[in-house]
Protein backbone atom coordinates (compact mmCIF):
# COMPACT_ATOMS: atom_id res chain seq x y z
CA UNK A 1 -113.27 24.53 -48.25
CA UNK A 2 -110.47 26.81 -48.61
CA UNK A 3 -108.52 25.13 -46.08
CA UNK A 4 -109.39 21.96 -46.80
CA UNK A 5 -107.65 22.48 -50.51
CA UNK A 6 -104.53 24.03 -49.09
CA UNK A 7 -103.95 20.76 -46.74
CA UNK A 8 -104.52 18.51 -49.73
CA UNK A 9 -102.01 20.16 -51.62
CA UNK A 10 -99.31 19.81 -48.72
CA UNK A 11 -99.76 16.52 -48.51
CA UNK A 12 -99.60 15.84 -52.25
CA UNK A 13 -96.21 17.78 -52.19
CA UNK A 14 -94.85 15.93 -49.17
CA UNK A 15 -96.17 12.53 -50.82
CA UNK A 16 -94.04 13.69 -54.04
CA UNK A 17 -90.71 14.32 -51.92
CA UNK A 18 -90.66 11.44 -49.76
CA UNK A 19 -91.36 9.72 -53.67
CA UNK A 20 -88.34 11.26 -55.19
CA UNK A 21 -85.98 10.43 -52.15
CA UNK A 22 -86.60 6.95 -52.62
CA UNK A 23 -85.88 7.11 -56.31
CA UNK A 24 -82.69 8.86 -55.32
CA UNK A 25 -81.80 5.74 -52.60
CA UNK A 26 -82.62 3.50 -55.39
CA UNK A 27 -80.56 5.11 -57.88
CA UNK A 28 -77.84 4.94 -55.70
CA UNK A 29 -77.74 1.33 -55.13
CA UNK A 30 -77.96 0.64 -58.67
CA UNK A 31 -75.86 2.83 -60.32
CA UNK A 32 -72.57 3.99 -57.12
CA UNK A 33 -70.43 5.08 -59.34
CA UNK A 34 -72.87 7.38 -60.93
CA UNK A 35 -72.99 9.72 -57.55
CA UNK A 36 -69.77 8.64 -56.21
CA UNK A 37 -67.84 10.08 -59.72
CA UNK A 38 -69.04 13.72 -58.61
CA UNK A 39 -67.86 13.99 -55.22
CA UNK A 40 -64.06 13.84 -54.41
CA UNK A 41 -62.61 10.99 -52.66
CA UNK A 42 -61.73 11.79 -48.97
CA UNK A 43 -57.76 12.34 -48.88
CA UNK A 44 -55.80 9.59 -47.55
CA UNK A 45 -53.88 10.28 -44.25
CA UNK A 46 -50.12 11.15 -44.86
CA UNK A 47 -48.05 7.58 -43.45
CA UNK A 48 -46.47 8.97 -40.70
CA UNK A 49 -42.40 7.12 -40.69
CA UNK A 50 -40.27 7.38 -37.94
CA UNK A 51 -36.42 7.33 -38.51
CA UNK A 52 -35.62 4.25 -36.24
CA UNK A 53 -31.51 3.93 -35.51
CA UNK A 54 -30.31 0.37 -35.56
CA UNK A 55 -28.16 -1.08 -32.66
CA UNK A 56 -27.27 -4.74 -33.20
CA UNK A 57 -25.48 -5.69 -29.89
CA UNK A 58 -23.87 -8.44 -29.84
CA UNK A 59 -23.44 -10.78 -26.42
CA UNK A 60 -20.32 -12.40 -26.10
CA UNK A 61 -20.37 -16.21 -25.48
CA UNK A 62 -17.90 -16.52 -22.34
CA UNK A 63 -17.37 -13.68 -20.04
CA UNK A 64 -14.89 -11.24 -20.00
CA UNK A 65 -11.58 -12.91 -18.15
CA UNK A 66 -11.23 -10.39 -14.64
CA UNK A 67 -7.92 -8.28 -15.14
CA UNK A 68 -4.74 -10.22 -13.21
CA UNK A 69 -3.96 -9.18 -9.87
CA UNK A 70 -1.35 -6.79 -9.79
CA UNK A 71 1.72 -8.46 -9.42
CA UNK A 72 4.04 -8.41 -5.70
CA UNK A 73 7.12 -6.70 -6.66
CA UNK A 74 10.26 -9.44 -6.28
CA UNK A 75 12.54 -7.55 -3.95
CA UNK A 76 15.99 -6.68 -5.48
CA UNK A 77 18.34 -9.08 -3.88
CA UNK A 78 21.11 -7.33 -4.77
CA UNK A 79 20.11 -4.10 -2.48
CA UNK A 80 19.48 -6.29 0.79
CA UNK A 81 22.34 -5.52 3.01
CA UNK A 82 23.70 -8.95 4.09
CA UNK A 83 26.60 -7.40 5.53
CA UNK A 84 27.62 -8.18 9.49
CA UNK A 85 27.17 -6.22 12.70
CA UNK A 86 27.17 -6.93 16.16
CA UNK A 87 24.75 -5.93 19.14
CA UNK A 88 26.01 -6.07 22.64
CA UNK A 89 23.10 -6.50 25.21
CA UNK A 90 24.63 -5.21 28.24
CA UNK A 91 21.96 -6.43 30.62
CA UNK A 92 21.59 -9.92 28.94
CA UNK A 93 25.30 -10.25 28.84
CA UNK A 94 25.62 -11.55 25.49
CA UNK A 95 26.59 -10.33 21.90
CA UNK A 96 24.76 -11.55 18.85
CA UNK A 97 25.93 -11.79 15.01
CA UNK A 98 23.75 -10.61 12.50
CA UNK A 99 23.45 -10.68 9.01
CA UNK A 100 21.23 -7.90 7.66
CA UNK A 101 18.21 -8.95 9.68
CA UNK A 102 19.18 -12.93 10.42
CA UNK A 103 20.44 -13.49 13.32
CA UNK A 104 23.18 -15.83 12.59
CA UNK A 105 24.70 -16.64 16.01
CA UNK A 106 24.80 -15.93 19.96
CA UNK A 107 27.65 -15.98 22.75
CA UNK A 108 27.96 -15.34 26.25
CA UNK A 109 30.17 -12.52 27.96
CA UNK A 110 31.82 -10.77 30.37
CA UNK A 111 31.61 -7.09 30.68
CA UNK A 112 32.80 -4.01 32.18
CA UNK A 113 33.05 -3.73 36.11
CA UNK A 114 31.80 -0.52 37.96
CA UNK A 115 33.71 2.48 37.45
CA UNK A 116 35.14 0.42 34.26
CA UNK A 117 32.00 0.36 32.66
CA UNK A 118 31.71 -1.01 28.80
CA UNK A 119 30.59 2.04 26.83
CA UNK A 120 27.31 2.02 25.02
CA UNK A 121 26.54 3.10 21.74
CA UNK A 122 27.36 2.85 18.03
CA UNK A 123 30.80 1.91 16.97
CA UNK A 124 32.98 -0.18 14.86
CA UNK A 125 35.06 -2.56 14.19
CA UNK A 126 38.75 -1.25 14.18
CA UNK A 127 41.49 -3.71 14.33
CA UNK A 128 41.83 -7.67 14.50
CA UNK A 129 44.55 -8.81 16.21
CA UNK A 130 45.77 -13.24 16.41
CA UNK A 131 47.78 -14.02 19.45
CA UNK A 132 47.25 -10.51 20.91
CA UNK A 133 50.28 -9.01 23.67
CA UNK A 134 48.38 -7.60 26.45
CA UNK A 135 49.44 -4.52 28.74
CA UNK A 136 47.95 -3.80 32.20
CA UNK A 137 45.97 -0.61 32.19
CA UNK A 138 47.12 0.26 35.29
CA UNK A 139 50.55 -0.58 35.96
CA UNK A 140 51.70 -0.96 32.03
CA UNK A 141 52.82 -4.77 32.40
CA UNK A 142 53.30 -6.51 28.94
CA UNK A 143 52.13 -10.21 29.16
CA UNK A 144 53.19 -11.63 25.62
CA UNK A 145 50.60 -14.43 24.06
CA UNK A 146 50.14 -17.53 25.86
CA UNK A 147 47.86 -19.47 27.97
CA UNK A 148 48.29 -17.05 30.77
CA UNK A 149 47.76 -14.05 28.89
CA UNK A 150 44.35 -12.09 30.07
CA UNK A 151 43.25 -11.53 26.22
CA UNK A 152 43.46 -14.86 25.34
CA UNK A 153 43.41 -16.25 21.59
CA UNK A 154 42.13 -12.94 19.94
CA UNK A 155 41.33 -9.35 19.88
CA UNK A 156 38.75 -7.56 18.17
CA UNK A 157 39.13 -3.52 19.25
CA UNK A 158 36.05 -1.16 18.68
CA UNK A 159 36.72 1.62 20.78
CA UNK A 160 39.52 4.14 21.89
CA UNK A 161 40.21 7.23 23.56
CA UNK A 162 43.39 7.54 21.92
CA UNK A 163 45.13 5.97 24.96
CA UNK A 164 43.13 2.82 26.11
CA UNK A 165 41.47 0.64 23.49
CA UNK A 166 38.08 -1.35 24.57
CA UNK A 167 37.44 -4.21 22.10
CA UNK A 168 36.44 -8.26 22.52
CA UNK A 169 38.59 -11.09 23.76
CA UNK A 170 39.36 -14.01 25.28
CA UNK A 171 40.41 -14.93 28.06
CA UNK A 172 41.46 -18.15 29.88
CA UNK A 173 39.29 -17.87 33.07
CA UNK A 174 35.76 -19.06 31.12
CA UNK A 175 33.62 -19.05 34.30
CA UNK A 176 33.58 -15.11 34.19
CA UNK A 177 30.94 -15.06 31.69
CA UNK A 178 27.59 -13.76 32.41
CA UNK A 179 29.76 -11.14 34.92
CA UNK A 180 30.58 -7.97 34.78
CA UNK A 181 34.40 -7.96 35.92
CA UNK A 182 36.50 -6.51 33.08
CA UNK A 183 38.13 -3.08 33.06
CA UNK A 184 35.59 -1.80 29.87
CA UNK A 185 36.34 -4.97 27.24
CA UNK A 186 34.10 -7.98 26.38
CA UNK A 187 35.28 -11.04 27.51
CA UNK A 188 34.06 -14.56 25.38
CA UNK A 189 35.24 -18.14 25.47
CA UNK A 190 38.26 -18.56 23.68
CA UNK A 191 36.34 -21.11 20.95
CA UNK A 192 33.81 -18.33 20.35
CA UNK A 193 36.44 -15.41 19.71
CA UNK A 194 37.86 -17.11 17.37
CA UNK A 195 34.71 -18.41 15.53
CA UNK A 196 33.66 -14.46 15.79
CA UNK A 197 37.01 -13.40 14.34
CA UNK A 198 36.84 -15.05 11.12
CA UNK A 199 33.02 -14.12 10.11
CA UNK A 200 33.67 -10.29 10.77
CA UNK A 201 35.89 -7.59 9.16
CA UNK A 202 37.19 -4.27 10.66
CA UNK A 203 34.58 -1.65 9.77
CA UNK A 204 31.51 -4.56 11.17
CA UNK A 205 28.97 -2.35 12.59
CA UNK A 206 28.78 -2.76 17.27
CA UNK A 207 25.98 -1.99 18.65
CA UNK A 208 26.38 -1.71 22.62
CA UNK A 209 23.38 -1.46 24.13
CA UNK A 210 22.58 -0.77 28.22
């Protein structure tokens, strides 16, 4: 009996509890404020902000123009050297007029025979003579200007020992040229010395080469 009292008494209280739950699930639906106002509201998050740079970039509408080509530098006229020289080819038996690096005109010669060899090298013009008086190297003859006279129309000298002078002439035997038959000098046609003589001045530049 005993027990049976105790277990009625459990279940009684039990029945009670689950009863005043339900009142309390009630109560809330009816009246939220009533158990909300007690407990604190849950803190809100702190915004989190980021500190955000702007870049506005701006596109251009055409492209950029490419930089100009660097320009060709004009050379200075004015330090070209235009002046005259002459170059004696030995073996081709000619002499050729030059103007800086143009080559302005071409001739035929005559050159020295052996043992009267025309000397090579770099020289210059020294004296320009019209109507030249020749003398025989060897036996000292003076043959005054004429048609007869072994220098012909002119006489441009280059070289000298102090005794003998080597230069270009003319000469009136014109079928020489291309030979070497002289005693050292350079032997042209008579129309070519003289076109020679007036396009050169005594310090031109001579070239002889073998």
């Amino acid at each position: 009996m005993a027990r049976n009292d105790a277990t009625a008494n459990s279940v009684a209280l039990l029945c009670f509890s689950g009863a005043l739950v339900l009142l309390a699930l009630e109560g809330a639906k009816l009246f939220p404020n009533r158990f909300a106002k007690d407990s604190p509201e849950p803190s809100k998050p702190p915004l989190l902000t980021a500190n955000v740079s702007v870049v506005t970039v701006s596109t251009p509408q055409t492209p950029p123009s490419p930089p100009p080509p660097n320009p060709t530098p004009t050379p200075n006229l004015a330090t070209i050297d235009r002046s005259p020289r002459l170059i004696v080819d030995l073996s081709d038996r000619t002499v050729s007029l030059y103007r800086g690096n143009q080559r302005i005109d071409r001739y035929p010669i005559a050159v020295g025979k052996p043992g009267w060899e025309t000397p090579t090298g770099t020289f210059e013009v020294t004296d320009k003579i019209p109507n030249p008086t020749w003398e025989h190297p060897i036996t000292g003859a003076i043959v005054p200007p004429g048609a007869n006279n072994p220098l012909g129309e002119r006489w441009i000298g280059f070289w000298t020992d102090g005794t003998y002078e080597i230069g270009f002439h003319g000469t009136p035997d014109e079928s020489v040229m291309g030979e070497a038959v002289s005693h050292g000098c350079v032997r042209m046609r008579n129309a070519d010395i003289r076109q020679l003589f007036d396009r050169i001045e005594p310090g031109t530049t001579v070239v002889v080469k073998p």
